[in-house]
C-alpha atoms as a PDB file:
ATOM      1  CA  UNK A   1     -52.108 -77.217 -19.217  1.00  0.00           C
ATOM      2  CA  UNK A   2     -48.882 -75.295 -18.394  1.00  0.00           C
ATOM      3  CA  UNK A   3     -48.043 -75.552 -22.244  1.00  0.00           C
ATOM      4  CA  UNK A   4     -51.285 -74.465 -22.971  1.00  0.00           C
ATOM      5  CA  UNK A   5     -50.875 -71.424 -20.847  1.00  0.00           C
ATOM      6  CA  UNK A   6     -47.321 -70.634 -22.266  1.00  0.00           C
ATOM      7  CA  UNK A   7     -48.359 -70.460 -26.019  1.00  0.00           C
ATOM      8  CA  UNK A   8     -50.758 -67.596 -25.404  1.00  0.00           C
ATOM      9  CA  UNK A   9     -47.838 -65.564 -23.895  1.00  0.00           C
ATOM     10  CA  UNK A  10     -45.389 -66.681 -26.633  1.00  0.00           C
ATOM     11  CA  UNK A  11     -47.728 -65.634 -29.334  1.00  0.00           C
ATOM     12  CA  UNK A  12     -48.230 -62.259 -27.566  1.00  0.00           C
ATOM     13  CA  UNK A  13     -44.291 -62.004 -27.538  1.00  0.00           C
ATOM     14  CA  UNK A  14     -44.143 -62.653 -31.045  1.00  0.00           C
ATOM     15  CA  UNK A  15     -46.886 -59.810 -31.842  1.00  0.00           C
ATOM     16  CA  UNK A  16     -45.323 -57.892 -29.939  1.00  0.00           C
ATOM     17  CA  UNK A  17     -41.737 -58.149 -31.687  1.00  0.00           C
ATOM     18  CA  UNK A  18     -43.673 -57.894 -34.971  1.00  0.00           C
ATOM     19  CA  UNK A  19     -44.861 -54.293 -33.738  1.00  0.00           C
ATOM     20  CA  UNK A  20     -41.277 -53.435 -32.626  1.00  0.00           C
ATOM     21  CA  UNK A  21     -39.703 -54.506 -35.554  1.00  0.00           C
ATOM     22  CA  UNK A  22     -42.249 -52.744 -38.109  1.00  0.00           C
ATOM     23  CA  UNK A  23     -42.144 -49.711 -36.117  1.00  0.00           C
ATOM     24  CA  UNK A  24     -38.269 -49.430 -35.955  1.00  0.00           C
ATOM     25  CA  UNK A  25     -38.416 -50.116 -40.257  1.00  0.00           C
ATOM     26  CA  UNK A  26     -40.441 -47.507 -40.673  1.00  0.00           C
ATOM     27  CA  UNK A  27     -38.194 -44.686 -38.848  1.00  0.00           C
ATOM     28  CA  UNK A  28     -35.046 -46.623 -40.131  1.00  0.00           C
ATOM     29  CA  UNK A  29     -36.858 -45.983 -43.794  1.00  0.00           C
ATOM     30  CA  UNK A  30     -38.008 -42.440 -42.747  1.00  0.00           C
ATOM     31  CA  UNK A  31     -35.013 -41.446 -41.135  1.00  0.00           C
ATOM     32  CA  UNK A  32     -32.070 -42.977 -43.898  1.00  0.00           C
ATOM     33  CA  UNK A  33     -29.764 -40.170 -43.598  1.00  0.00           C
ATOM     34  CA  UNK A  34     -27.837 -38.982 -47.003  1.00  0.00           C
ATOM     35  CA  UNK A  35     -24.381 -37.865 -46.935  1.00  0.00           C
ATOM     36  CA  UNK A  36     -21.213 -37.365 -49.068  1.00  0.00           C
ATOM     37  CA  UNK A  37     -20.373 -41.487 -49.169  1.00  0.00           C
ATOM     38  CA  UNK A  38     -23.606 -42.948 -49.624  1.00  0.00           C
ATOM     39  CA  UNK A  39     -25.518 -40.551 -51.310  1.00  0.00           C
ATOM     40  CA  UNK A  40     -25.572 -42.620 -55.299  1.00  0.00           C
ATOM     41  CA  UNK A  41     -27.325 -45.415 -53.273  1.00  0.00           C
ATOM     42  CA  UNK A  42     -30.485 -42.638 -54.346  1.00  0.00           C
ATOM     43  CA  UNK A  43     -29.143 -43.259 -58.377  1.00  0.00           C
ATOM     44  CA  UNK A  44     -30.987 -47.307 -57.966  1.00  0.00           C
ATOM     45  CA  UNK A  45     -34.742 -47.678 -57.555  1.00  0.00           C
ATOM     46  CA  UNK A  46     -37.232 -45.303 -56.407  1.00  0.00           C
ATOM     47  CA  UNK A  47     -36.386 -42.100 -53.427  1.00  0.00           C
ATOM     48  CA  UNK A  48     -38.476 -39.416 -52.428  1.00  0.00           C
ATOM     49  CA  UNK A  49     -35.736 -37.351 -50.703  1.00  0.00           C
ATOM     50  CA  UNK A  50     -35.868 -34.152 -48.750  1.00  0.00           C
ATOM     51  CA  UNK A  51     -33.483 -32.231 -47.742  1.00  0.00           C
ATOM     52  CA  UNK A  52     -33.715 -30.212 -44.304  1.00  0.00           C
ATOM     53  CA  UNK A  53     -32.221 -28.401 -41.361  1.00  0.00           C
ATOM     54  CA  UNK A  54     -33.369 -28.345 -37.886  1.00  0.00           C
ATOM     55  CA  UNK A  55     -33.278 -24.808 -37.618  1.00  0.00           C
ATOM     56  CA  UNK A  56     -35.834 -24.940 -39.963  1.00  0.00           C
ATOM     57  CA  UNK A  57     -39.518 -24.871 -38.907  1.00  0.00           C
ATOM     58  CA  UNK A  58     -41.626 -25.611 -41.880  1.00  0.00           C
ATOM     59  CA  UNK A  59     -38.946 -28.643 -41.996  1.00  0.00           C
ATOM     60  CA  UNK A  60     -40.321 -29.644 -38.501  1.00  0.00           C
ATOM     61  CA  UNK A  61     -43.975 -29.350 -39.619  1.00  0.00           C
ATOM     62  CA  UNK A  62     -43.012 -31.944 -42.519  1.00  0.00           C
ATOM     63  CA  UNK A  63     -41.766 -34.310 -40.218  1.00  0.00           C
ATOM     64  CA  UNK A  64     -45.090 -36.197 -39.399  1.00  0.00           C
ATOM     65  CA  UNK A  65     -46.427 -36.332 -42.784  1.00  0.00           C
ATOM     66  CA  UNK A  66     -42.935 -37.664 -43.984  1.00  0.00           C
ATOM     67  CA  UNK A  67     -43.015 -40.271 -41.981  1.00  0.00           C
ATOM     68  CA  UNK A  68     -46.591 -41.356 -42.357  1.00  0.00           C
ATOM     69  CA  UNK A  69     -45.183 -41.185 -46.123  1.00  0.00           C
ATOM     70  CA  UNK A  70     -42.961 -43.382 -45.458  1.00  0.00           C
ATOM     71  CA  UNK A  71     -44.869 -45.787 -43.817  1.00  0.00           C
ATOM     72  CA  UNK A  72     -47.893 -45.996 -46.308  1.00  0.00           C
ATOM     73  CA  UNK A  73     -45.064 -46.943 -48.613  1.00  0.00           C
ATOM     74  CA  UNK A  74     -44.376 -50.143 -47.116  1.00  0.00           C
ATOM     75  CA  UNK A  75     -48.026 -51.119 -45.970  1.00  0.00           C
ATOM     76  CA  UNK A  76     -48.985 -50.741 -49.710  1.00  0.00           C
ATOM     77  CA  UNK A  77     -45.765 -52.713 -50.818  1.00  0.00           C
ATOM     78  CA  UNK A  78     -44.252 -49.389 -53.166  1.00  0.00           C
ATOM     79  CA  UNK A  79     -40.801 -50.170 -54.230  1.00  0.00           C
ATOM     80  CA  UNK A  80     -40.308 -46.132 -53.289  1.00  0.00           C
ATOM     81  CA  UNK A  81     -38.289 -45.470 -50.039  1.00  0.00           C
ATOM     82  CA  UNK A  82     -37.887 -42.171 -48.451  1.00  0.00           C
ATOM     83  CA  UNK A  83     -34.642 -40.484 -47.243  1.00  0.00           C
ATOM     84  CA  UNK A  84     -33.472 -37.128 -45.925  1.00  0.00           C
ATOM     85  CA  UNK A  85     -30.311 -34.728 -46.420  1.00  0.00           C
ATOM     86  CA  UNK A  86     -29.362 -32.406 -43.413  1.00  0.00           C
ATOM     87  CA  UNK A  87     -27.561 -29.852 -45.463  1.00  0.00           C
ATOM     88  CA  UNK A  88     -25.753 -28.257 -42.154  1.00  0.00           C
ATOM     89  CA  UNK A  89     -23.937 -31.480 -41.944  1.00  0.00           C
ATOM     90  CA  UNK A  90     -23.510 -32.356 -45.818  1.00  0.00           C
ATOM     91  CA  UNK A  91     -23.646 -29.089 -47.498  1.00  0.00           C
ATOM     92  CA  UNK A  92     -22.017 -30.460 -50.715  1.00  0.00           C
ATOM     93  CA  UNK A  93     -25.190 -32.339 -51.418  1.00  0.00           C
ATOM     94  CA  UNK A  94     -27.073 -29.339 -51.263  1.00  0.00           C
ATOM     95  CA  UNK A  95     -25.105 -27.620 -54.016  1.00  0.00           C
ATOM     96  CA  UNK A  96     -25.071 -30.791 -56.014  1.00  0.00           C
ATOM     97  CA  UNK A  97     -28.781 -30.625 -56.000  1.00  0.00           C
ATOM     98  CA  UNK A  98     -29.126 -27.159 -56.118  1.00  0.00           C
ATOM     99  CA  UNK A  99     -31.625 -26.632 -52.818  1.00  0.00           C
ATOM    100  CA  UNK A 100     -31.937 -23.071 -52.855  1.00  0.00           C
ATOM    101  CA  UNK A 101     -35.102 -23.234 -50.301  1.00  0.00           C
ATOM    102  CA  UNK A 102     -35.898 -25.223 -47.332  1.00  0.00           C
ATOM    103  CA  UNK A 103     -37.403 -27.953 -47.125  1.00  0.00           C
ATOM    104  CA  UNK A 104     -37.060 -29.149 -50.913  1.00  0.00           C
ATOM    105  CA  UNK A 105     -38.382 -32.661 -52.566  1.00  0.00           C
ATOM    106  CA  UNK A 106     -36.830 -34.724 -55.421  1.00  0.00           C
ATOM    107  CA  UNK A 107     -38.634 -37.770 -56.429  1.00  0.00           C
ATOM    108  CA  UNK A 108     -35.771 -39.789 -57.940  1.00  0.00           C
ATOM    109  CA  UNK A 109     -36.768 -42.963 -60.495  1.00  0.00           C
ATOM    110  CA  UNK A 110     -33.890 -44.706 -61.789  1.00  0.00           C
ATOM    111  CA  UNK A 111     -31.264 -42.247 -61.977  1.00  0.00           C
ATOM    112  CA  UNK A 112     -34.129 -39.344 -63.303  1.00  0.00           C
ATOM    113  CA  UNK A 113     -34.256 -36.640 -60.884  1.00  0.00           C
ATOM    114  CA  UNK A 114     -37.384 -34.367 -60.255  1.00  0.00           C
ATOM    115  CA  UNK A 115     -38.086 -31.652 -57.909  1.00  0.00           C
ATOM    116  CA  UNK A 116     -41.263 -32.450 -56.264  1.00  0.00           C
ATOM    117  CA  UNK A 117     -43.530 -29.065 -55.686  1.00  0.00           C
ATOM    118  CA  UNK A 118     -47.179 -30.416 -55.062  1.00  0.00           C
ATOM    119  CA  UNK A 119     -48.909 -30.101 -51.743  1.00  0.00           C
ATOM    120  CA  UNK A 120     -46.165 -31.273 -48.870  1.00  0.00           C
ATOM    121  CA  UNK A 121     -49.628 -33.888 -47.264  1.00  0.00           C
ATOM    122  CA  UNK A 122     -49.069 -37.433 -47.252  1.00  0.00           C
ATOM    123  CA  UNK A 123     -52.038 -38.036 -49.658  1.00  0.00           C
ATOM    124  CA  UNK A 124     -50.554 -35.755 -52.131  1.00  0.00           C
ATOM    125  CA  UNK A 125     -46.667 -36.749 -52.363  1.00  0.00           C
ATOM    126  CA  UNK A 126     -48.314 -40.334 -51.887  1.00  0.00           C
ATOM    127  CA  UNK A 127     -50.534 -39.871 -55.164  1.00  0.00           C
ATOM    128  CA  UNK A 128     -47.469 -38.329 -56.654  1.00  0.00           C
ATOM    129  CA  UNK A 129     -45.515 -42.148 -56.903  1.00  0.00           C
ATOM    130  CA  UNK A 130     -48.749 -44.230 -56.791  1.00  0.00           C
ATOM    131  CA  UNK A 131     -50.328 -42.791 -59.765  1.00  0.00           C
ATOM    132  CA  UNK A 132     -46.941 -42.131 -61.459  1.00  0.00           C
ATOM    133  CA  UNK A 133     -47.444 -37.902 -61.805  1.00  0.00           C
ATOM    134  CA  UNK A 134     -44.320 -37.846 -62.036  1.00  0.00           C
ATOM    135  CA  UNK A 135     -44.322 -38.142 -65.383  1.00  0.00           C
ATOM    136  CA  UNK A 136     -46.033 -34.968 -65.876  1.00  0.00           C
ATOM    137  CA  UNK A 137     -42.735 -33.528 -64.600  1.00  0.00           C
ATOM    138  CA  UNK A 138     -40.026 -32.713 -67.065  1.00  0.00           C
ATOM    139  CA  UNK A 139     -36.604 -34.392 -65.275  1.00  0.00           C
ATOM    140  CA  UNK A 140     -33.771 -32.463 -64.368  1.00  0.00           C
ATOM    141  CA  UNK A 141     -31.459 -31.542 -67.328  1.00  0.00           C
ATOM    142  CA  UNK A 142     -28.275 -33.634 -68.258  1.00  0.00           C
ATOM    143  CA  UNK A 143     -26.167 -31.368 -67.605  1.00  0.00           C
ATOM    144  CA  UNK A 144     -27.721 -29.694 -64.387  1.00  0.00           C
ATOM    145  CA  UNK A 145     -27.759 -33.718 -63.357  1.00  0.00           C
ATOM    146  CA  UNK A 146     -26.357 -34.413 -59.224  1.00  0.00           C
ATOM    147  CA  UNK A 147     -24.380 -36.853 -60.686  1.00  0.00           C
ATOM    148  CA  UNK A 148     -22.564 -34.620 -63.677  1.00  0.00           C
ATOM    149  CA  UNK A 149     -19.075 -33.322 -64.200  1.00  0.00           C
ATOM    150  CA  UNK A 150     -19.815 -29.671 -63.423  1.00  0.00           C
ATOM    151  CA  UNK A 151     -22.542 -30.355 -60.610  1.00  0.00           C
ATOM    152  CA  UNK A 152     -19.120 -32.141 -58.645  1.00  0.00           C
ATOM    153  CA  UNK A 153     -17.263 -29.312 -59.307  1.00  0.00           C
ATOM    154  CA  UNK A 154     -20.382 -26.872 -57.410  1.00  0.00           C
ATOM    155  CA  UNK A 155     -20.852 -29.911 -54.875  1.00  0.00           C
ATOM    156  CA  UNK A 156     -16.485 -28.770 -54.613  1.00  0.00           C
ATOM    157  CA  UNK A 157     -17.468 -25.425 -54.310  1.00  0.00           C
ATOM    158  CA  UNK A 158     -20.126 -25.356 -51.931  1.00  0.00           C
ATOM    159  CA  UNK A 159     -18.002 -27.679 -49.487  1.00  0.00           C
ATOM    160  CA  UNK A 160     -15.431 -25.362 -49.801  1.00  0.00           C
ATOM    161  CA  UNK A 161     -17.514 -22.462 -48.551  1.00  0.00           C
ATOM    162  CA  UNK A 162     -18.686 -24.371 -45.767  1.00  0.00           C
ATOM    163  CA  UNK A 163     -14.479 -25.523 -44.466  1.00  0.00           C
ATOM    164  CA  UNK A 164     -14.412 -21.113 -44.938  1.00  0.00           C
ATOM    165  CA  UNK A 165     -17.251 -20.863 -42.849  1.00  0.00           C
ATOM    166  CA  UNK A 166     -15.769 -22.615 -40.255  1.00  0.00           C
ATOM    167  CA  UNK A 167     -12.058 -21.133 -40.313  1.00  0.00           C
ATOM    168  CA  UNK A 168     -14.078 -18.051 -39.809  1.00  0.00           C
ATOM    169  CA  UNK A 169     -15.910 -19.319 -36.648  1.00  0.00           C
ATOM    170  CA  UNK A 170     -12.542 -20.608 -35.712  1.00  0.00           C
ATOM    171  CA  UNK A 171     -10.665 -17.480 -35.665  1.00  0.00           C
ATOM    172  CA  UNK A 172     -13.513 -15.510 -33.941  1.00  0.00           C
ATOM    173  CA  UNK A 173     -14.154 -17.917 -31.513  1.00  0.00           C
ATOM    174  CA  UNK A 174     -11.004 -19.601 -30.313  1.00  0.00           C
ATOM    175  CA  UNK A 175      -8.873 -16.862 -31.082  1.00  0.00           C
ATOM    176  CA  UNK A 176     -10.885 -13.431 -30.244  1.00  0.00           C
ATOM    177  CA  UNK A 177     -10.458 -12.140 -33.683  1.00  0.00           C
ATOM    178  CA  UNK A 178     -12.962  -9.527 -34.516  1.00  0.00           C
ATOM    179  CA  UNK A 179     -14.832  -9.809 -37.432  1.00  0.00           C
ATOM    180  CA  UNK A 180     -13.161  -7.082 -39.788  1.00  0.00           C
ATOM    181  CA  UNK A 181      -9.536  -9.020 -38.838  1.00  0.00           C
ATOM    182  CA  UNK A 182     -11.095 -12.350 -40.299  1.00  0.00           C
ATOM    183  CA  UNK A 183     -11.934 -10.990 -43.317  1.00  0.00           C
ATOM    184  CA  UNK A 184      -8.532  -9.285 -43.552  1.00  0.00           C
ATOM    185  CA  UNK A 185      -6.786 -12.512 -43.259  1.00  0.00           C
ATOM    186  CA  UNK A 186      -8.894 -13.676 -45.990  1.00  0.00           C
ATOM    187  CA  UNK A 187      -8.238 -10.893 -48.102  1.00  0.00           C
ATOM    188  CA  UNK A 188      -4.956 -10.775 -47.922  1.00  0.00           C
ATOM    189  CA  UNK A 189      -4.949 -14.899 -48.360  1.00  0.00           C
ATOM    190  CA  UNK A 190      -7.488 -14.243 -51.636  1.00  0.00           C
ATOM    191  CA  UNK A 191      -4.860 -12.192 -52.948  1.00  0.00           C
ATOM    192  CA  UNK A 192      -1.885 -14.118 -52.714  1.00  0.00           C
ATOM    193  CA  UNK A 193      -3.056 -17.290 -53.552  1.00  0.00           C
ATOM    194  CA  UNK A 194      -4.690 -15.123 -57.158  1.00  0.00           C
ATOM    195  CA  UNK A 195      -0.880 -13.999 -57.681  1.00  0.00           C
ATOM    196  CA  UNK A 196       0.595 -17.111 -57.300  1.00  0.00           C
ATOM    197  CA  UNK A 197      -2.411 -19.062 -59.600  1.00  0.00           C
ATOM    198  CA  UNK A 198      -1.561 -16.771 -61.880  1.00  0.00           C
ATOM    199  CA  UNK A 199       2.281 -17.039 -61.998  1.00  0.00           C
ATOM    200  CA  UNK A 200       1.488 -20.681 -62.420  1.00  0.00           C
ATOM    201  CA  UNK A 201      -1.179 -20.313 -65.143  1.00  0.00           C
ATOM    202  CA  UNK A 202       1.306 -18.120 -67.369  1.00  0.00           C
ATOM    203  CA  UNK A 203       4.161 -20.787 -66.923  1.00  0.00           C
ATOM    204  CA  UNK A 204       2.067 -23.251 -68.003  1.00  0.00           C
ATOM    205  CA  UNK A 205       0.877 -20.848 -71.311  1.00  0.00           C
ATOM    206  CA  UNK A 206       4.467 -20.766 -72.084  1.00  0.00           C
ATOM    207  CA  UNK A 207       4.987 -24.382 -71.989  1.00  0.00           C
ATOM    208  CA  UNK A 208       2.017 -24.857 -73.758  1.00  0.00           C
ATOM    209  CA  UNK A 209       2.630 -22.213 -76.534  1.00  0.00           C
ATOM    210  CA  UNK A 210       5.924 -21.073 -76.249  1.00  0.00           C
ATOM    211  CA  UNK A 211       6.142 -17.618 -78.369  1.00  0.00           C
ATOM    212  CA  UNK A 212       7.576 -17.844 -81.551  1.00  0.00           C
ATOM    213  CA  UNK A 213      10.816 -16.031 -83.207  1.00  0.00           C
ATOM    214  CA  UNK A 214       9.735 -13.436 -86.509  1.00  0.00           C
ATOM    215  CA  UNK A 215      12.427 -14.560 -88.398  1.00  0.00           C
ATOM    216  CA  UNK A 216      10.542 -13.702 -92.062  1.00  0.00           C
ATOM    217  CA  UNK A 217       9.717 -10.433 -90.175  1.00  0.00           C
ATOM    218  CA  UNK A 218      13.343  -9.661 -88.763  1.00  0.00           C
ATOM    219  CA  UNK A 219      14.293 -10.333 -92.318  1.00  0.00           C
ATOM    220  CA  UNK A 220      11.701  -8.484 -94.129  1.00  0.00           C
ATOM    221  CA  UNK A 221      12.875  -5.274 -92.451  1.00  0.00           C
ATOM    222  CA  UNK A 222      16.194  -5.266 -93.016  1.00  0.00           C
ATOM    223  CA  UNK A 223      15.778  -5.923 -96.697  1.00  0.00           C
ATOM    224  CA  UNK A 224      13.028  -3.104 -96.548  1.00  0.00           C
ATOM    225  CA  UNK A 225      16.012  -0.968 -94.809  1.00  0.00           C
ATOM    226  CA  UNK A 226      18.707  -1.783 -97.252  1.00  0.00           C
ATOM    227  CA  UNK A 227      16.237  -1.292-100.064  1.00  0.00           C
ATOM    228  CA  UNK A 228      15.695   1.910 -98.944  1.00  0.00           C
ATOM    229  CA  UNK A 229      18.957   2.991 -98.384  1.00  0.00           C
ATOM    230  CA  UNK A 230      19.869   1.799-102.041  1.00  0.00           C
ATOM    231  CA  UNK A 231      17.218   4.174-103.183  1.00  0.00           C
ATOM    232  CA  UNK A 232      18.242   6.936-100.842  1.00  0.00           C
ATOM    233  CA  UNK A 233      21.803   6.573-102.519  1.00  0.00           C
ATOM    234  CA  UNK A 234      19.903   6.947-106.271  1.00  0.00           C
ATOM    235  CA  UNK A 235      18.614   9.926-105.389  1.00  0.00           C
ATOM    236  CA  UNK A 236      21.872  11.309-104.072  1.00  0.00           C
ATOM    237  CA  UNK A 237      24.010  10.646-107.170  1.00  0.00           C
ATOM    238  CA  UNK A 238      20.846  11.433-109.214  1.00  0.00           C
ATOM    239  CA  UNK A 239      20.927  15.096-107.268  1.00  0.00           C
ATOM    240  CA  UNK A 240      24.764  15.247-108.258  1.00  0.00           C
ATOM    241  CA  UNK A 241      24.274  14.211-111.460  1.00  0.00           C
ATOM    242  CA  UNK A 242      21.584  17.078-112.202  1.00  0.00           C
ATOM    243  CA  UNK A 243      23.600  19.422-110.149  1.00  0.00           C
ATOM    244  CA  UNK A 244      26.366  18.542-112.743  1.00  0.00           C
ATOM    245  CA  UNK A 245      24.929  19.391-115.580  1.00  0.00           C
ATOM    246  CA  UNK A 246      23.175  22.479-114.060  1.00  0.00           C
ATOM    247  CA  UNK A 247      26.776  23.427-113.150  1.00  0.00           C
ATOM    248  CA  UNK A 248      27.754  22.525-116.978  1.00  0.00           C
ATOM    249  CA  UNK A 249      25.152  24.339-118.431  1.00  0.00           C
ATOM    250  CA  UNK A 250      25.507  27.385-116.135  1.00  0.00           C
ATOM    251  CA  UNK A 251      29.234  27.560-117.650  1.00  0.00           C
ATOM    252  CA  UNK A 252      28.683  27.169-120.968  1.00  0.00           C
ATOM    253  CA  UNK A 253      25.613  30.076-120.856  1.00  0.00           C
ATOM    254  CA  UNK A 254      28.105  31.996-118.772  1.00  0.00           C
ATOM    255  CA  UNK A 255      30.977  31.538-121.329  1.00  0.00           C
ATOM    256  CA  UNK A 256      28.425  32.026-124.470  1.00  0.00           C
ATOM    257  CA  UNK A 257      27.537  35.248-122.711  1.00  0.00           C
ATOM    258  CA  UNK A 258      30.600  36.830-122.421  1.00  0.00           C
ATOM    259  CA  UNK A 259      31.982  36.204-125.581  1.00  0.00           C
ATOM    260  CA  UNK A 260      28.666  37.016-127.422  1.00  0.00           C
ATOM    261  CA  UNK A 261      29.030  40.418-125.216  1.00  0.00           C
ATOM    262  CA  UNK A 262      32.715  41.147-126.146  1.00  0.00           C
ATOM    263  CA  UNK A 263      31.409  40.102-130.367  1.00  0.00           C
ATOM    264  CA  UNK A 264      29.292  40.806-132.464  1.00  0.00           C
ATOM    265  CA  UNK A 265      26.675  37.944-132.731  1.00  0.00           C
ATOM    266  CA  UNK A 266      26.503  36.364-136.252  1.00  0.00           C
ATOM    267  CA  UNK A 267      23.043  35.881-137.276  1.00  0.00           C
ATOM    268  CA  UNK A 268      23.852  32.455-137.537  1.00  0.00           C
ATOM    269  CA  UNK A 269      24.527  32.528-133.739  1.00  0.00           C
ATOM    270  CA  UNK A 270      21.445  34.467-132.783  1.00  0.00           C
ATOM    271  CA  UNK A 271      19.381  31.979-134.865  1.00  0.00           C
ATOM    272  CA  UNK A 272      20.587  29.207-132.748  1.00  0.00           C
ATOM    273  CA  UNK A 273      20.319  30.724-129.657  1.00  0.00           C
ATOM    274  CA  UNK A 274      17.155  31.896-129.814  1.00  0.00           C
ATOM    275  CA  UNK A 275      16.327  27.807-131.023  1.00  0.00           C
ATOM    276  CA  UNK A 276      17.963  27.003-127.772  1.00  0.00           C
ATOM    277  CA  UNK A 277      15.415  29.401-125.697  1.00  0.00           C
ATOM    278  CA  UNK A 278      12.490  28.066-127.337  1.00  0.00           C
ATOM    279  CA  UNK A 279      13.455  24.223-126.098  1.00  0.00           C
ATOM    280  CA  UNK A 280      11.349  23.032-123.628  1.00  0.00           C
ATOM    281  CA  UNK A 281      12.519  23.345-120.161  1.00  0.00           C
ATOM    282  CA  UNK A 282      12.513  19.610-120.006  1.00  0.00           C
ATOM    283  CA  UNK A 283      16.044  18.886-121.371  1.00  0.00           C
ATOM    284  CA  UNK A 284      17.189  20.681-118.343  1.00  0.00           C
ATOM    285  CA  UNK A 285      14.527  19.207-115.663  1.00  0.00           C
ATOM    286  CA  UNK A 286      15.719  16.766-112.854  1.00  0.00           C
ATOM    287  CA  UNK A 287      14.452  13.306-113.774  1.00  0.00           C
ATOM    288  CA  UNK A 288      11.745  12.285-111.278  1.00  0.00           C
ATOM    289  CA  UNK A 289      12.622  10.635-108.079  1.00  0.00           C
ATOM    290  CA  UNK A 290      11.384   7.359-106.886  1.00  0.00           C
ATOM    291  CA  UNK A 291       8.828   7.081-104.896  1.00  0.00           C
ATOM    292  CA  UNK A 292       9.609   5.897-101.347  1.00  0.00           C
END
């Protein structure tokens, strides 16, 4: 009879375990935290993820229906598990995904991520993965994709930010900074650190592409320079040249002259001279220069 009696109170135990043990799966599965390490185990299976803050109130409101979400999951045996990103604590995450509003919903299917914006209710989001809508829902480009090249870079970025962010609390807190001396110090920092990026960046340009020596040019120029010279010394003995004859020609009119003034002029002579007037100006023109 005392066995009897005992088997009542170990079955009650048992039920009572069961309870325990469902209840703590189904705030373990509502409440599986996301951060920077773990955060691909979302890239296997099924995830309805949200990410959150607790200063946030409609983030509170969601709260109960996530977890009922959650829990309706695993009574009706979905493969789907929910999760949650608290982007004051992992802010990377929240530039990877791009959360630009609080709270935000991806469902995520096999590595295919899509935002989730259908009534926040447990019947809808439920509906949502039982009766596949997703599919109505174009997925996240590849290259705006968490797990992409430049969405690592932004995650970079955005967890950079946040280390700023706290420097900044640092210095006005522990150190009584005010705020405009803060963003001095960061000023001044912004600037130095652009200097010295870019003393680096043209170092490695001349490594890269080191500049090259105009040779053909150098050479080009000088022969342009002594072919010019050459035909600036033409022009000179070309000048002395016509200035030579001028000079010849001036003497012999001159000497003509003055002995056709102290004689008579034969008719002969007169003939001929006036056959010498009548030439063309040409025979004593300066021949054309070059052109430069």
């Amino acid at each position: 009879m005392a066995r009897l009696r005992e088997i009542p109170q170990v079955l009650h135990l048992f039920l009572y375990f069961s309870v325990i043990l469902c209840c703590f799966s189904n705030v373990v599965s509502a409440n599986y935290e996301l951060n920077e390490d773990n955060w691909k185990d979302i890239l296997e299976g099924e995830w309805m993820v949200e990410f959150y803050a607790p200063w946030c109130p409609a983030c509170t409101a969601l709260q109960p229906a996530w977890k009922e979400l959650s829990a309706q999951a695993s009574k009706k045996s979905l493969r789907m598990k929910t999760a949650g990103v608290d982007v004051t604590t992992s802010p990377g995450l929240s530039g990877r995904f791009v959360v630009t509003a609080l709270p935000t919903i991806f469902h995520v299917i096999d590595g295919e991520f899509r935002q989730y914006k259908g009534p926040r209710d447990t019947d809808s989001m439920l509906g949502f993965v039982q009766q596949q809508r997703w599919k109505q829902t174009e997925p996240t480009p590849a290259w705006k994709a968490p797990d992409s090249l430049q969405m690592t870079l932004v995650a970079e970025f955005f967890k950079l930010s946040q280390a700023l962010r706290g420097v900044h609390n640092m210095l006005m807190e522990q150190y009584g900074l005010p705020t405009w001396g803060s963003y001095l110090i960061f000023a001044v920092a912004t600037i130095f650190i652009g200097a010295l990026l870019g003393l680096v960046l043209v170092c490695v340009i001349d490594q890269l592409y080191p500049p090259k020596r105009h040779y053909a040019t150098d050479k080009r120029a000088t022969g342009d320079t002594k072919e010019k010279s050459d035909d600036d010394h033409e022009l000179l003995n070309e000048d002395l040249v016509d200035d030579a004859e001028a000079t010849s020609d001036g003497e012999k009119n001159s000497a003509s002259d003055t002995s056709e003034d102290e004689q008579p002029k034969p008719a002969s002579d007169a003939k001929a001279e006036s056959d010498r007037d009548e030439k063309p100006a040409e025979a004593r023109k300066r021949r054309p220069r070059k052109a430069d």
